[in-house]
PDB file of N, CA and C in Angstrom:
ATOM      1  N   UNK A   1       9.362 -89.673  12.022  1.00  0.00           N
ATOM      2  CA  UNK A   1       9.919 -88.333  11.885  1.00  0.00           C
ATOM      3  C   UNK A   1       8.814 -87.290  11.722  1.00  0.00           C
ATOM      4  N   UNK A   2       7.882 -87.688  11.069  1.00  0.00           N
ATOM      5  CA  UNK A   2       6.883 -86.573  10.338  1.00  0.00           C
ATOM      6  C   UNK A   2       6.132 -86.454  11.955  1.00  0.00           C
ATOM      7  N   UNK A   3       5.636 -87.239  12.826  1.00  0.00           N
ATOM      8  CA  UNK A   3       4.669 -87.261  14.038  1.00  0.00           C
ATOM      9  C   UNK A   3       5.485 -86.066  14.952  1.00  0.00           C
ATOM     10  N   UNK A   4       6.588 -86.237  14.952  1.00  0.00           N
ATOM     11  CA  UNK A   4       8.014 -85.606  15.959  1.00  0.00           C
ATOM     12  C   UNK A   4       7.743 -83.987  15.364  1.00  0.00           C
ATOM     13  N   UNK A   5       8.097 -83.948  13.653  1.00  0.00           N
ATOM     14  CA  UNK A   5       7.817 -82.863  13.416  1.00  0.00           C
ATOM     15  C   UNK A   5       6.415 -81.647  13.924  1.00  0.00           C
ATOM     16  N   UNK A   6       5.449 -82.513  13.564  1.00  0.00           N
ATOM     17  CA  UNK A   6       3.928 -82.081  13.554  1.00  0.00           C
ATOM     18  C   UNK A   6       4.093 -81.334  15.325  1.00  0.00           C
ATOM     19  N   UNK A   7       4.040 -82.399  16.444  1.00  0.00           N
ATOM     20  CA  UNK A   7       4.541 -82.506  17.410  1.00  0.00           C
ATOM     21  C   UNK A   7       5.072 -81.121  17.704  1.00  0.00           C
ATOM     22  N   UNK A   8       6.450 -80.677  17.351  1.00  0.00           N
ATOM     23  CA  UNK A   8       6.802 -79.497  17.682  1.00  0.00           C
ATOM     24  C   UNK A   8       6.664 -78.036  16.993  1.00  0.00           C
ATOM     25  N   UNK A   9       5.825 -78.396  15.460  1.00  0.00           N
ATOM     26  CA  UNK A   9       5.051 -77.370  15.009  1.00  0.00           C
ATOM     27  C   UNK A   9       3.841 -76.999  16.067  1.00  0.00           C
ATOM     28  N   UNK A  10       3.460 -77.948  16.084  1.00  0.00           N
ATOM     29  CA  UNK A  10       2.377 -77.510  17.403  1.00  0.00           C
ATOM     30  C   UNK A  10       2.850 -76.905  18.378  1.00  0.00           C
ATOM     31  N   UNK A  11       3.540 -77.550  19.431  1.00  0.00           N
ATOM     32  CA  UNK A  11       4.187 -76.674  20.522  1.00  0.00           C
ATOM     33  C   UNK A  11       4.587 -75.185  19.943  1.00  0.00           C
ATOM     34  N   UNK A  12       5.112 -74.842  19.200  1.00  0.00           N
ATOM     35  CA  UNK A  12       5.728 -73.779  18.748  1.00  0.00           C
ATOM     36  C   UNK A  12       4.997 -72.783  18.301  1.00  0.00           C
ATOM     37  N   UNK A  13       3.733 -73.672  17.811  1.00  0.00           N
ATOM     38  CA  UNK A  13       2.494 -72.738  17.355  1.00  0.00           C
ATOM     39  C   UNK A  13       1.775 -71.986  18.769  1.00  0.00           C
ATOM     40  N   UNK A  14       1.866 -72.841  19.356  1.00  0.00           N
ATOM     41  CA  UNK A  14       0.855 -72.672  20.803  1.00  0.00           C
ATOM     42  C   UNK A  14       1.871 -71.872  21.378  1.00  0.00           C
ATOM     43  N   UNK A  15       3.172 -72.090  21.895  1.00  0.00           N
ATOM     44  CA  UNK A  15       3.957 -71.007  22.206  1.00  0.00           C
ATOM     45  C   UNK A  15       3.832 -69.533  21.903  1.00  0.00           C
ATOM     46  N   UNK A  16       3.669 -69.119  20.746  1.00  0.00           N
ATOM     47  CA  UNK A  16       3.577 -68.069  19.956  1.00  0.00           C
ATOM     48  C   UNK A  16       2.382 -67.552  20.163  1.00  0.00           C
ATOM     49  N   UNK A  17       1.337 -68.174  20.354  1.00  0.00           N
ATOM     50  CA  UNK A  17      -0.056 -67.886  20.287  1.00  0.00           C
ATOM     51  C   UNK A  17      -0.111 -67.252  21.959  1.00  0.00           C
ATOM     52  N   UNK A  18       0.540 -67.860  22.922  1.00  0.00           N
ATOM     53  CA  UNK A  18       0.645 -67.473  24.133  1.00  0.00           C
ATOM     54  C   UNK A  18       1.074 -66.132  24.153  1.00  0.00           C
ATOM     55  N   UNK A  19       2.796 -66.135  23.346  1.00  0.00           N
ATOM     56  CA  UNK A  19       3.518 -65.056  23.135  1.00  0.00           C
ATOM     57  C   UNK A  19       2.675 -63.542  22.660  1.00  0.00           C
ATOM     58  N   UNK A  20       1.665 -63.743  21.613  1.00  0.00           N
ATOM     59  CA  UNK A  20       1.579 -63.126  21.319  1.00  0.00           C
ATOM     60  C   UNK A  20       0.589 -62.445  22.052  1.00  0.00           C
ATOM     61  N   UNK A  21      -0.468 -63.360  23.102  1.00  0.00           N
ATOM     62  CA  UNK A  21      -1.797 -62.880  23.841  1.00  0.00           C
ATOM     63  C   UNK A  21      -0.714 -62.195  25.063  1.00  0.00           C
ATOM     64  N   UNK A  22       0.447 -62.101  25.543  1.00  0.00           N
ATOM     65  CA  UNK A  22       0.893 -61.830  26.264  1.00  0.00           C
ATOM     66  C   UNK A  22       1.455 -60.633  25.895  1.00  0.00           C
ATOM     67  N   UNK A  23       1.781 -60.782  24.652  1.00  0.00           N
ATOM     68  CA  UNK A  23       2.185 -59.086  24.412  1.00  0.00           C
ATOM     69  C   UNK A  23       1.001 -57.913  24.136  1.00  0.00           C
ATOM     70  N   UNK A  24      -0.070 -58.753  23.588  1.00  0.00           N
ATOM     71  CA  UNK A  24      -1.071 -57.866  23.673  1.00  0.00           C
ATOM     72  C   UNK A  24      -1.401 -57.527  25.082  1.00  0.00           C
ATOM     73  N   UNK A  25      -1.312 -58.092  25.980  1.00  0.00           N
ATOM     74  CA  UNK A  25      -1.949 -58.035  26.799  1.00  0.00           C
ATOM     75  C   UNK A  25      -0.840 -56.333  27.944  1.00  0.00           C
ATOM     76  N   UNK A  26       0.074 -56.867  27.385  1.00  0.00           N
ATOM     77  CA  UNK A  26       1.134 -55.692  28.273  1.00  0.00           C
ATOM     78  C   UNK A  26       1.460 -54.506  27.130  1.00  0.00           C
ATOM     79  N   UNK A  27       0.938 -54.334  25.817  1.00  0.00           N
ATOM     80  CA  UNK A  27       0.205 -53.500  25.183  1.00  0.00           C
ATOM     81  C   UNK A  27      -0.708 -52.612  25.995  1.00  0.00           C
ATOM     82  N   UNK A  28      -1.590 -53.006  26.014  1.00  0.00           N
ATOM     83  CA  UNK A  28      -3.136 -52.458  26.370  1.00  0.00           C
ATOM     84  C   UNK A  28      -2.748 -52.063  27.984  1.00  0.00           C
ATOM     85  N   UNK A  29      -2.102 -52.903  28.619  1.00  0.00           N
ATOM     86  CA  UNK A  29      -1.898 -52.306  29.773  1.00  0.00           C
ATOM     87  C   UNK A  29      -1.001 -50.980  29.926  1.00  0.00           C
ATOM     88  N   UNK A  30       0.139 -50.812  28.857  1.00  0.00           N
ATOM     89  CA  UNK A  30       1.005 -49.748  28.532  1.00  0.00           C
ATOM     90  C   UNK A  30       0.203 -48.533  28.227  1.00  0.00           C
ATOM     91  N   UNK A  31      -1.053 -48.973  27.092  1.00  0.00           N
ATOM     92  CA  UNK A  31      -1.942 -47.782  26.495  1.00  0.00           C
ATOM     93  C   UNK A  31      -2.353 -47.115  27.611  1.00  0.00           C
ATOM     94  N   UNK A  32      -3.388 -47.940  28.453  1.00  0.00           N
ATOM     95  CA  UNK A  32      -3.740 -47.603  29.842  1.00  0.00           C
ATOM     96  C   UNK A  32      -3.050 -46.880  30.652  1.00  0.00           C
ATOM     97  N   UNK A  33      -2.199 -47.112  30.600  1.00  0.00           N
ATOM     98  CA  UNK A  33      -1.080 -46.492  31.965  1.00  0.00           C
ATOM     99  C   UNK A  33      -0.925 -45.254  31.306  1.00  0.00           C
ATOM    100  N   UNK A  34      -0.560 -44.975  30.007  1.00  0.00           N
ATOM    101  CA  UNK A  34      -0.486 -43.620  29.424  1.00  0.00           C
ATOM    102  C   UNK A  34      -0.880 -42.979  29.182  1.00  0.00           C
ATOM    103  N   UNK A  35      -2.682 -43.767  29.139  1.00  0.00           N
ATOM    104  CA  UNK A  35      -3.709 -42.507  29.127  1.00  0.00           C
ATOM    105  C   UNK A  35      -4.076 -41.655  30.671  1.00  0.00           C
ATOM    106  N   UNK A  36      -4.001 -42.670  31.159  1.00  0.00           N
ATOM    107  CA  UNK A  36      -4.159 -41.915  32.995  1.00  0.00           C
ATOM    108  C   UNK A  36      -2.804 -40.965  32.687  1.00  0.00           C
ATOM    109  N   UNK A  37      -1.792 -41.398  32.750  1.00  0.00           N
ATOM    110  CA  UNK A  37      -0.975 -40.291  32.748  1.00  0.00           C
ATOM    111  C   UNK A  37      -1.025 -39.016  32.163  1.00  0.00           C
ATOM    112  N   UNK A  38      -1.544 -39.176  31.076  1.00  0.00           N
ATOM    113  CA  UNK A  38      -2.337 -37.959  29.690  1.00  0.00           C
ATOM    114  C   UNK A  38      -3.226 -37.178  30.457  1.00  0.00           C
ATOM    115  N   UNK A  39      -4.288 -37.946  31.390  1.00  0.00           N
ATOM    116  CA  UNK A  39      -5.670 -37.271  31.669  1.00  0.00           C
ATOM    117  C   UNK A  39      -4.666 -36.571  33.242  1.00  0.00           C
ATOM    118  N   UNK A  40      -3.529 -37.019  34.064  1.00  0.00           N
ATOM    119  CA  UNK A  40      -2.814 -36.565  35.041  1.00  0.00           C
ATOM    120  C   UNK A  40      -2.412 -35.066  34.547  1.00  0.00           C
ATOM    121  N   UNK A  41      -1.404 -35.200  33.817  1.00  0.00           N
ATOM    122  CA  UNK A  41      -1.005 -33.567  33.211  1.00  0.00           C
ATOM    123  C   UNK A  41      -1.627 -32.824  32.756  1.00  0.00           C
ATOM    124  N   UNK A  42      -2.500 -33.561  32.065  1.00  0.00           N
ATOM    125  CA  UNK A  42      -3.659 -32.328  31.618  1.00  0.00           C
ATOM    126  C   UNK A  42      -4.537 -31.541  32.619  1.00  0.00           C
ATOM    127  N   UNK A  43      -5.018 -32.571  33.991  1.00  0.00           N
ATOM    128  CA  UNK A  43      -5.318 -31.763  35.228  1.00  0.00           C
ATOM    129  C   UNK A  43      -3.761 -30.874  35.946  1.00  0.00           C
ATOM    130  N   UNK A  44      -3.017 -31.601  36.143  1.00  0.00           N
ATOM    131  CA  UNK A  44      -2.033 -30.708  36.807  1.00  0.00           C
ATOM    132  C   UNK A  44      -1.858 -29.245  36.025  1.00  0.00           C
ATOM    133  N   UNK A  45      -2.164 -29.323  34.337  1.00  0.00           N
ATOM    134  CA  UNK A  45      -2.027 -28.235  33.649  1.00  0.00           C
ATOM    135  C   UNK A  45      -2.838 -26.965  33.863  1.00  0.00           C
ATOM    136  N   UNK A  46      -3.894 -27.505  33.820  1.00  0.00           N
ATOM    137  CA  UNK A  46      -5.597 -26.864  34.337  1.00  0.00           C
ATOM    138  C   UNK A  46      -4.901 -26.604  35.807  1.00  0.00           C
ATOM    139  N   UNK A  47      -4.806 -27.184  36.284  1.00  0.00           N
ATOM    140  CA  UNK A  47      -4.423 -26.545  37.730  1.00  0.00           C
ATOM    141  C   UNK A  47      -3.603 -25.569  38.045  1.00  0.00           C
ATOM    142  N   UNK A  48      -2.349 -25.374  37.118  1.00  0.00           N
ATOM    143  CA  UNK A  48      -1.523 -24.566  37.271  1.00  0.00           C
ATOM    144  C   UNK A  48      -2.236 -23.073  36.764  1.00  0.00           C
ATOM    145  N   UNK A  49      -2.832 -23.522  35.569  1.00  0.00           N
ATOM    146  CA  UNK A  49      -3.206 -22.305  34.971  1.00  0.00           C
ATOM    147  C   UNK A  49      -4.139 -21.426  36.129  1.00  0.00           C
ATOM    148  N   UNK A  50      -4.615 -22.312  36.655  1.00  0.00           N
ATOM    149  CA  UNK A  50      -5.665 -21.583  37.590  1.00  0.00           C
ATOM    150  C   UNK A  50      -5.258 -21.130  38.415  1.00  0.00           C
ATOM    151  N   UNK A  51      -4.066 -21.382  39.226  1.00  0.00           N
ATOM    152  CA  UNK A  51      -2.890 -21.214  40.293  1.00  0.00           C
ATOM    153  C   UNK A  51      -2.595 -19.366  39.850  1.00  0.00           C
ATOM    154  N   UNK A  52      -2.122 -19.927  38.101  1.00  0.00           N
ATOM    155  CA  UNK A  52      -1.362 -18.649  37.848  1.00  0.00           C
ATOM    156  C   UNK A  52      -2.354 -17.316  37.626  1.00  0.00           C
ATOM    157  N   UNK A  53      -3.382 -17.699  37.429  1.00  0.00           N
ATOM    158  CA  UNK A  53      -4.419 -16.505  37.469  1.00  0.00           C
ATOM    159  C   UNK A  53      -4.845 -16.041  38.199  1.00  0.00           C
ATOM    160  N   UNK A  54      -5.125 -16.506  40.314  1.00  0.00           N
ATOM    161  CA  UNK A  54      -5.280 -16.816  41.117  1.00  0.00           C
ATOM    162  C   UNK A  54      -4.940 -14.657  41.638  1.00  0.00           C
ATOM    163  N   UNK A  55      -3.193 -14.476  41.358  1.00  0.00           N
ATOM    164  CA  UNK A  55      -2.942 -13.420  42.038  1.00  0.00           C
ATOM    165  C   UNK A  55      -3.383 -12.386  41.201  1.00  0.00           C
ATOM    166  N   UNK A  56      -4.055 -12.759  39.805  1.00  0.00           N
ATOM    167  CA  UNK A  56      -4.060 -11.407  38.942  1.00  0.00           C
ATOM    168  C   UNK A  56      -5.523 -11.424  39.290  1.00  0.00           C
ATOM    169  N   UNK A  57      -6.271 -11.938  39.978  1.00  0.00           N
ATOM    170  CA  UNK A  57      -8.030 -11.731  40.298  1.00  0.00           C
ATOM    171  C   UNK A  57      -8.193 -11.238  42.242  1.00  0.00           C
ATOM    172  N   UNK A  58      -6.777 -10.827  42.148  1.00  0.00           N
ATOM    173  CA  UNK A  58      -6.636 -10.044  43.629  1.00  0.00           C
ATOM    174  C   UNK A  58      -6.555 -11.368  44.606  1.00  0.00           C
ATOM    175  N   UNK A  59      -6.532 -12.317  44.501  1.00  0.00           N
ATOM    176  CA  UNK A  59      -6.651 -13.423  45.823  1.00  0.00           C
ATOM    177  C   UNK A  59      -5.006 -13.476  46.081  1.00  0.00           C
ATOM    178  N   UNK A  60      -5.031 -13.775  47.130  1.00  0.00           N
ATOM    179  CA  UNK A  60      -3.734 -13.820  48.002  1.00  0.00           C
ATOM    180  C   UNK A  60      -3.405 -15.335  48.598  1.00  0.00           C
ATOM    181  N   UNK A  61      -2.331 -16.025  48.140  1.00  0.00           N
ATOM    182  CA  UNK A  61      -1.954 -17.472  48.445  1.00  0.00           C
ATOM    183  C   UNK A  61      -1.330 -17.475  50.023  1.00  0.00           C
ATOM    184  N   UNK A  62      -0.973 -16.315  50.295  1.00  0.00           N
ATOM    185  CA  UNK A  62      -0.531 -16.128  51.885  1.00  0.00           C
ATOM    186  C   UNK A  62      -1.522 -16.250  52.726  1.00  0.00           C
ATOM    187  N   UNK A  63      -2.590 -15.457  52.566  1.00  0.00           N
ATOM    188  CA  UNK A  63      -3.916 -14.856  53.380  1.00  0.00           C
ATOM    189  C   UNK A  63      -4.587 -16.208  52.722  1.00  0.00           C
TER     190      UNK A  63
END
């Protein structure tokens, strides 16, 4: 009984240990993905602003 036990403490341990390198792992990939997205809007922001200042420095988006 006790070998059977040990046996699936182990498996269960190692399971978990997987579990858990796997959630870290789609963690860090989540962080990632959200910082590009962070550094995305913050240019699209900068961009707009520059857009919107564009007609008050006389330049023309038509011409």
């Amino acid at each position: 009984f006790e070998s059977k036990l040990k046996e699936t403490t182990t498996r269960l341990e190692q399971q978990l240990a997987e579990e858990q390198a796997a959630r870290l792992k789609a963690e860090q990939a989540t962080q990632s993905a959200q910082t590009k997205s962070n550094d995305e809007i913050g240019k699209l922001k900068k961009d707009t602003a520059e857009l919107r200042e564009q007609p008050k420095n006389g330049w023309c988006a038509i011409l």
